[in-house]
C-alpha atoms as a PDB file:
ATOM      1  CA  UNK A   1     -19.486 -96.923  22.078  1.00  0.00           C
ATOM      2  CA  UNK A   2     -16.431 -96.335  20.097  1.00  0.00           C
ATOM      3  CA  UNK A   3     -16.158 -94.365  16.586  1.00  0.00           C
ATOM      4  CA  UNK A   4     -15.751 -97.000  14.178  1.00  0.00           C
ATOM      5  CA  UNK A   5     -13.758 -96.092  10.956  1.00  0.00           C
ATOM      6  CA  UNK A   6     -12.491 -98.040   8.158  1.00  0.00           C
ATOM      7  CA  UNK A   7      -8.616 -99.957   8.221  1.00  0.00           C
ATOM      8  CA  UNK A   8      -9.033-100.212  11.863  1.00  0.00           C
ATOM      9  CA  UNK A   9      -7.663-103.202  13.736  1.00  0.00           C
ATOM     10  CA  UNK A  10      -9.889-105.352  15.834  1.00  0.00           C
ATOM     11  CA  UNK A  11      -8.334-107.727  18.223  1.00  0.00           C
ATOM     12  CA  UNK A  12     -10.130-110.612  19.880  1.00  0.00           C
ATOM     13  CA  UNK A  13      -8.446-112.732  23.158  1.00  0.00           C
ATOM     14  CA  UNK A  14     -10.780-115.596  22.002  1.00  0.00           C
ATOM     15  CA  UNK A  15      -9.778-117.689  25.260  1.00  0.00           C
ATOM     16  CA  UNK A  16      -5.686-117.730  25.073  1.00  0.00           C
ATOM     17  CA  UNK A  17      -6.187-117.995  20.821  1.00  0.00           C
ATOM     18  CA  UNK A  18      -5.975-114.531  19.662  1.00  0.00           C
ATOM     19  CA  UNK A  19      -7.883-112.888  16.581  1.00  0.00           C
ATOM     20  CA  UNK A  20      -6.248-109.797  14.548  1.00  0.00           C
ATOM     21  CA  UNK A  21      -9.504-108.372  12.247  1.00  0.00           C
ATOM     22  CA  UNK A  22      -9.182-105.577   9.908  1.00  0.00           C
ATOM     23  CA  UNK A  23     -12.511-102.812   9.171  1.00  0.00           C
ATOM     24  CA  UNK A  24     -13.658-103.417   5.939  1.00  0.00           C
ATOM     25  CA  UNK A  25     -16.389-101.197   6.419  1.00  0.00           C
ATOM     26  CA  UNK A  26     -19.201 -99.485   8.249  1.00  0.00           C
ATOM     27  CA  UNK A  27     -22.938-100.401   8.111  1.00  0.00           C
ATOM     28  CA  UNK A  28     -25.714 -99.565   9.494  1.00  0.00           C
ATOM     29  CA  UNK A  29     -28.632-101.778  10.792  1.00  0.00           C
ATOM     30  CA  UNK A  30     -32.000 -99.725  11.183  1.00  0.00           C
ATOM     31  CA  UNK A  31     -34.265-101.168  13.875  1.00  0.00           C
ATOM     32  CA  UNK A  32     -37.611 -99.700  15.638  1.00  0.00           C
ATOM     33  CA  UNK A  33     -37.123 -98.367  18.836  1.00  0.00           C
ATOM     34  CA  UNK A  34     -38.691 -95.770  21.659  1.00  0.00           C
ATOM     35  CA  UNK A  35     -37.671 -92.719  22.336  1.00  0.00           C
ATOM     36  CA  UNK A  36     -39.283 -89.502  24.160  1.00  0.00           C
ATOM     37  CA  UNK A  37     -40.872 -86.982  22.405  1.00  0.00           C
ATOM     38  CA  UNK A  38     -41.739 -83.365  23.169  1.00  0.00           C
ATOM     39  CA  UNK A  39     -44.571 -83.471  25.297  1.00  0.00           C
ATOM     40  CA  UNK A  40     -42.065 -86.936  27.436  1.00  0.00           C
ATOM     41  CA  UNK A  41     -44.748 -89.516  25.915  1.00  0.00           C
ATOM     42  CA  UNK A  42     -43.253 -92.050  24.801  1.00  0.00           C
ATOM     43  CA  UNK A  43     -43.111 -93.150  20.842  1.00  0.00           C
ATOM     44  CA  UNK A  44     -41.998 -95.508  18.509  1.00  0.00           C
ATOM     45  CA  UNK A  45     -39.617 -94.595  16.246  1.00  0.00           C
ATOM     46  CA  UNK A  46     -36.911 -95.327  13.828  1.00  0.00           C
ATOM     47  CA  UNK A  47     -33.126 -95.910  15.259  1.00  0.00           C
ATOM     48  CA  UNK A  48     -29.732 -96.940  13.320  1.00  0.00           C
ATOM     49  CA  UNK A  49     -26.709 -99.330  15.144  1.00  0.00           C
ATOM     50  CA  UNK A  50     -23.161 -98.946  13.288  1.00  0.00           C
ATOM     51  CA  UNK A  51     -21.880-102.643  12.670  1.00  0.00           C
ATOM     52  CA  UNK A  52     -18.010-103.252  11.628  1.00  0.00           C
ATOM     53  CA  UNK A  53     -17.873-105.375   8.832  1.00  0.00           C
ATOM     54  CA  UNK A  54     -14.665-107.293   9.246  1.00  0.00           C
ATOM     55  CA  UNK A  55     -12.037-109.392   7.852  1.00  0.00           C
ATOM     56  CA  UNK A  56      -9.677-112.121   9.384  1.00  0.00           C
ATOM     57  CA  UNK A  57      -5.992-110.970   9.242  1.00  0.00           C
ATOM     58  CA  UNK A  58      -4.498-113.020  11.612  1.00  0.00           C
ATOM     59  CA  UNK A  59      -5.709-116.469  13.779  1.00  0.00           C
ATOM     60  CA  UNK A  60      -4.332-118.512  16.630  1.00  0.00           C
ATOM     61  CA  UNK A  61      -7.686-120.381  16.532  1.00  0.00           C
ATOM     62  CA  UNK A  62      -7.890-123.424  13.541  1.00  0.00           C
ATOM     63  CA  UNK A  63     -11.643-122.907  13.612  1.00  0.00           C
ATOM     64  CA  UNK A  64     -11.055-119.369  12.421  1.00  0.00           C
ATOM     65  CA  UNK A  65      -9.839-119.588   8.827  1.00  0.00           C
ATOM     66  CA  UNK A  66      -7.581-116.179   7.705  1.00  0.00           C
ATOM     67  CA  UNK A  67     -10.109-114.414   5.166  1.00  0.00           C
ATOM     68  CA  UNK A  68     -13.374-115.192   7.486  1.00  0.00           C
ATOM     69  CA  UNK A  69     -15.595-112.297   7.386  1.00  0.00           C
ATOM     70  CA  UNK A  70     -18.108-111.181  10.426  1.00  0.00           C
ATOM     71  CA  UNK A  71     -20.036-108.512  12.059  1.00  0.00           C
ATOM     72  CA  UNK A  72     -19.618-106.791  15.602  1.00  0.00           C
ATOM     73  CA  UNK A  73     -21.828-104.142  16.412  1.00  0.00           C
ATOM     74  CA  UNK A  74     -20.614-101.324  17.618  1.00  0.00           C
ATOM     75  CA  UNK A  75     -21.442-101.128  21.265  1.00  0.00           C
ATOM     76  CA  UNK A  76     -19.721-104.390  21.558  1.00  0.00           C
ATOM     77  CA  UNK A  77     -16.449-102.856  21.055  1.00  0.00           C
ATOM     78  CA  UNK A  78     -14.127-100.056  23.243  1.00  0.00           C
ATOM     79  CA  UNK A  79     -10.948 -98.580  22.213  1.00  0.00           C
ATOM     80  CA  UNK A  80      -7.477 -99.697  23.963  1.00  0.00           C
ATOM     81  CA  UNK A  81      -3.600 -98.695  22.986  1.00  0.00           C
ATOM     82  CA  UNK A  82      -1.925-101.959  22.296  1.00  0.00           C
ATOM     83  CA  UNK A  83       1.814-100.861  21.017  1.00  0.00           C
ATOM     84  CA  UNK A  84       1.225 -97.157  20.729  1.00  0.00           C
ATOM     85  CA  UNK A  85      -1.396 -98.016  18.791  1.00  0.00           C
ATOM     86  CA  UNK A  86      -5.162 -97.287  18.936  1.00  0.00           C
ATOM     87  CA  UNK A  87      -7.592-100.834  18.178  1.00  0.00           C
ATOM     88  CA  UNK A  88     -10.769-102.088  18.712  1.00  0.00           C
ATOM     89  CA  UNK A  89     -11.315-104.467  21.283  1.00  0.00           C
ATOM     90  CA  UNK A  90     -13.966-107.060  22.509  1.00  0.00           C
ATOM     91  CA  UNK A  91     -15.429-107.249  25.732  1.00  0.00           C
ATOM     92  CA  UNK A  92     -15.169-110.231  26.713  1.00  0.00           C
ATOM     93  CA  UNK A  93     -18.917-111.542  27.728  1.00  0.00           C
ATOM     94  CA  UNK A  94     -19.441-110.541  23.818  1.00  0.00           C
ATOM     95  CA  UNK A  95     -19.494-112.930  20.364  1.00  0.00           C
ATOM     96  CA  UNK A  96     -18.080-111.795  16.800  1.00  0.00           C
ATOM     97  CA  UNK A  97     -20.906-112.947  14.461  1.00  0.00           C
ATOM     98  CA  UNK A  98     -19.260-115.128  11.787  1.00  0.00           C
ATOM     99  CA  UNK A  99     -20.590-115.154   8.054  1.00  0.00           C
ATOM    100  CA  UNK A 100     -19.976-118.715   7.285  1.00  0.00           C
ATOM    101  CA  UNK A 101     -21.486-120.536  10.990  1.00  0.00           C
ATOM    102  CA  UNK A 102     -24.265-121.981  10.878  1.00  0.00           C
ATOM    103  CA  UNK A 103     -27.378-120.372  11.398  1.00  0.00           C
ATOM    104  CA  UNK A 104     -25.894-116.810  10.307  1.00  0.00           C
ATOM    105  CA  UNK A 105     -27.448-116.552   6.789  1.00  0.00           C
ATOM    106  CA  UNK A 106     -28.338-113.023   7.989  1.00  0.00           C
ATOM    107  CA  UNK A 107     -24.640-112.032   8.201  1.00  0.00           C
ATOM    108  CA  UNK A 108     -23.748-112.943   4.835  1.00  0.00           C
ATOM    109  CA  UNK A 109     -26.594-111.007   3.636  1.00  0.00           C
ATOM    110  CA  UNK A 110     -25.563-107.948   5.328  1.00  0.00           C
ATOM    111  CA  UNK A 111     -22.670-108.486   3.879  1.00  0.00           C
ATOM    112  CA  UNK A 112     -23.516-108.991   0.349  1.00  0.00           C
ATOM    113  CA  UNK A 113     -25.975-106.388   0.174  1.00  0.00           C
ATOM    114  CA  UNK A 114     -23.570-103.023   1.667  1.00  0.00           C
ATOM    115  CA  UNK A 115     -20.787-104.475  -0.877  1.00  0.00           C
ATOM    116  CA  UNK A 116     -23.557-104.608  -3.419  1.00  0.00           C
ATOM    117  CA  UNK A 117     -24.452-101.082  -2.572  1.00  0.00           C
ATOM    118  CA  UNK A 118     -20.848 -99.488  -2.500  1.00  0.00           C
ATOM    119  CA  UNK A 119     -20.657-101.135  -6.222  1.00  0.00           C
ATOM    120  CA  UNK A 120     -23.261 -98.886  -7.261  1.00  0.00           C
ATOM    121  CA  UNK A 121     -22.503 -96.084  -5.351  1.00  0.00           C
ATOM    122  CA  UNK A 122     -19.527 -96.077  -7.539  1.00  0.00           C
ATOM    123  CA  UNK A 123     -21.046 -96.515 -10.850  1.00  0.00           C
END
């Protein structure tokens, strides 16, 4: 998995249509999980998965409006130099998770609520 850092560039094949993204920012979604403890026994416990909130820059696709904003997570993406310069890719068995599809309320939520947060972070 790739570090993920703000202003990075995210590119996207998207079947012959290419996708330019920019990093908006870096969440993180907390999730239970296992993990070993000190005696090997298996226990639940508490685990964190960076997502890349991003933003359309550039589209070859008409479905994909310029501004659209979505979420990868982070072990969906590996670093490649395109032009002497270091971006994001996607594999390509994986899906960018667009805010405004249907059925991904959750995504605008995210969204919403780490803007929401870096707004009072600041105040």
């Amino acid at each position: 998995m790739p570090y993920i850092k703000k202003d990075q560039t995210i590119f996207i094949a998207n079947n012959g249509k290419p996708i330019y993204a920019n990093v908006n920012k870096v969440a993180f979604r907390k999730y239970w999980g296992k993990k070993k403890d000190k005696t090997g026994k298996m226990v639940r416990a508490r685990k964190s998965m960076p997502y890349a909130l991003c933003e359309v820059q550039l589209s070859s696709d008409t479905d994909i409006p310029l501004k659209s904003e979505f979420t990868i997570a982070g072990y969906m993406l590996r670093h490649v130099i395109m032009g002497g310069e270091k971006i994001l890719t996607f594999d390509r068995k994986y899906i960018a998770e667009f805010a405004d599809e249907y059925g991904n309320e959750w995504v605008r939520k995210m969204i919403t609520e780490e803007y929401w947060k870096e707004g009072q972070d600041d105040g």
